[in-house]
C-alpha atoms as a PDB file:
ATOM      1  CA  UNK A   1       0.000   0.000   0.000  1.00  0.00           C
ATOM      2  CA  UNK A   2       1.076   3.692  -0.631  1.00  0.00           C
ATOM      3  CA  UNK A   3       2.072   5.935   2.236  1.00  0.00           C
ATOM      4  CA  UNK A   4      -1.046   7.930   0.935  1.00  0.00           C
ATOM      5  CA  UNK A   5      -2.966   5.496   0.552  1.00  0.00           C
ATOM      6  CA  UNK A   6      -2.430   4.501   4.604  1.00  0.00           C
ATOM      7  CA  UNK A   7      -2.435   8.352   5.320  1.00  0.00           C
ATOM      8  CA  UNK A   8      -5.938   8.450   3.972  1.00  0.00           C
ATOM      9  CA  UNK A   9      -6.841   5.388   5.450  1.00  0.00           C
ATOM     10  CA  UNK A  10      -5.819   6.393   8.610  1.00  0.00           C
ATOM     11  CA  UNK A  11      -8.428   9.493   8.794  1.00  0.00           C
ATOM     12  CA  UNK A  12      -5.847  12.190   7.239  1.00  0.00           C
ATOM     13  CA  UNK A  13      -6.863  14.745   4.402  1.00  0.00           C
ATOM     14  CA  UNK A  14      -4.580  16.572   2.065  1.00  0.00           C
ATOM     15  CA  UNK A  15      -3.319  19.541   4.173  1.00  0.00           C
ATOM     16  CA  UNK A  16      -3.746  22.559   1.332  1.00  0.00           C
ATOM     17  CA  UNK A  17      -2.783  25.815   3.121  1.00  0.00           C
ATOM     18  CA  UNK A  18       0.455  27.454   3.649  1.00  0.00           C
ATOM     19  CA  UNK A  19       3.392  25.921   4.933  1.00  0.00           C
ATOM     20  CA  UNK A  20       6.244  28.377   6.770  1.00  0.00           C
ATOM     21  CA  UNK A  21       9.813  27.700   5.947  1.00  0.00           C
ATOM     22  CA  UNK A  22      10.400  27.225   9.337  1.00  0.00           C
ATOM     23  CA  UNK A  23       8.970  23.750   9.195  1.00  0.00           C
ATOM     24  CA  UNK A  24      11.438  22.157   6.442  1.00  0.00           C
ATOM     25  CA  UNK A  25      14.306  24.169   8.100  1.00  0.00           C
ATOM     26  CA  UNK A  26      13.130  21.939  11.729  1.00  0.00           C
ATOM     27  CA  UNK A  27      13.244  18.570   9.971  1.00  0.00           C
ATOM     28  CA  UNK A  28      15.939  19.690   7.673  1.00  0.00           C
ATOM     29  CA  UNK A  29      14.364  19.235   4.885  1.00  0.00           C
ATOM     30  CA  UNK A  30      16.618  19.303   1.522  1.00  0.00           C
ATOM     31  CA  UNK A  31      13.692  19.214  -0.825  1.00  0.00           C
ATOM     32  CA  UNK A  32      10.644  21.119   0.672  1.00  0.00           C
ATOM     33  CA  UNK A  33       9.351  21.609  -2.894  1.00  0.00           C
ATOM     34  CA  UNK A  34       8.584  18.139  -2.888  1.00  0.00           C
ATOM     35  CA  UNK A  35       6.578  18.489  -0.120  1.00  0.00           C
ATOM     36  CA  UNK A  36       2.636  16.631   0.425  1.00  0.00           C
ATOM     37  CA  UNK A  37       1.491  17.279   3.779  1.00  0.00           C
ATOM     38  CA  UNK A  38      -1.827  15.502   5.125  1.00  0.00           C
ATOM     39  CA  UNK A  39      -3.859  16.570   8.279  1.00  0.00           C
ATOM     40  CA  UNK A  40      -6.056  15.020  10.968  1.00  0.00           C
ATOM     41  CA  UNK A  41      -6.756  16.623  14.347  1.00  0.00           C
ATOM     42  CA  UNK A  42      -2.789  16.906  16.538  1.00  0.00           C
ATOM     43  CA  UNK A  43      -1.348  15.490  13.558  1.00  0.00           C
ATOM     44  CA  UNK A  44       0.955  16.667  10.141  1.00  0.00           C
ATOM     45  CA  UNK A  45       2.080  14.421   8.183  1.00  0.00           C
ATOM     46  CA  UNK A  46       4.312  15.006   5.089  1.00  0.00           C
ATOM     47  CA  UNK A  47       4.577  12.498   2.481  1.00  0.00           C
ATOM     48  CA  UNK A  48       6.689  13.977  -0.094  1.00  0.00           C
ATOM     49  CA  UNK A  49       9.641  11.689   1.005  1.00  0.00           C
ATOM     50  CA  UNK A  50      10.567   8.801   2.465  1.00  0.00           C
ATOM     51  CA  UNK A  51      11.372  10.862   5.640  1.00  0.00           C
ATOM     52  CA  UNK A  52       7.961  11.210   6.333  1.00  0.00           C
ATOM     53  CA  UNK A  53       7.996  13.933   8.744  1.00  0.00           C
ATOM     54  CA  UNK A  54       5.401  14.005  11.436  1.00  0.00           C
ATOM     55  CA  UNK A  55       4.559  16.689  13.670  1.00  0.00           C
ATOM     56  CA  UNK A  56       1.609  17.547  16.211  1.00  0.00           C
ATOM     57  CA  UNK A  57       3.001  21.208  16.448  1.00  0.00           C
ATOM     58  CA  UNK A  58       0.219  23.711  14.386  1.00  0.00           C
ATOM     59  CA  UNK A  59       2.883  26.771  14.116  1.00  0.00           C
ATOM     60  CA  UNK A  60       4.011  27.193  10.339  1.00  0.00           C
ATOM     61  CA  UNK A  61       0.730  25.788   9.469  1.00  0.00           C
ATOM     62  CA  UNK A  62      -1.601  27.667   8.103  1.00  0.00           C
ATOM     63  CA  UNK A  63      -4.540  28.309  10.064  1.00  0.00           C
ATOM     64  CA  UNK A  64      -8.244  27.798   8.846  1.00  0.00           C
ATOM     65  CA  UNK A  65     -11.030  29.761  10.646  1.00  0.00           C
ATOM     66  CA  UNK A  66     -14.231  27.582  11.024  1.00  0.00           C
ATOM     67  CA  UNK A  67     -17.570  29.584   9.848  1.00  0.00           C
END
């Protein structure tokens, strides 16, 4: 199975906002335009690599208000 696949099995969704440079320079990241990060409530996950970074932290993340 693809790491998306299980992503989206797992209850994430495609995470489509902004993403500060801040994040890739935490993990390191040497190619943050290869980037795919996925979302569920306390979790990002990126799956543009086969780092697959993880993080529970929100800042860097773009924030959606809720109408």
């Amino acid at each position: 199975m693809r790491f998306k696949d299980f992503l989206k099995q797992e209850g994430y969704t495609l995470f489509r906002g902004t993403v500060d440079a801040t994040v890739y320079e935490f993990f390191q990241c040497p190619t943050p335009r290869k980037a795919v990060w996925f979302h569920k409530p306390g979790s990002f996950q990126c799956a543009g690599c086969k780092n697959q970074c993880e993080t529970d932290n929100p800042k860097g993340f773009q924030i959606f208000l809720e109408f």
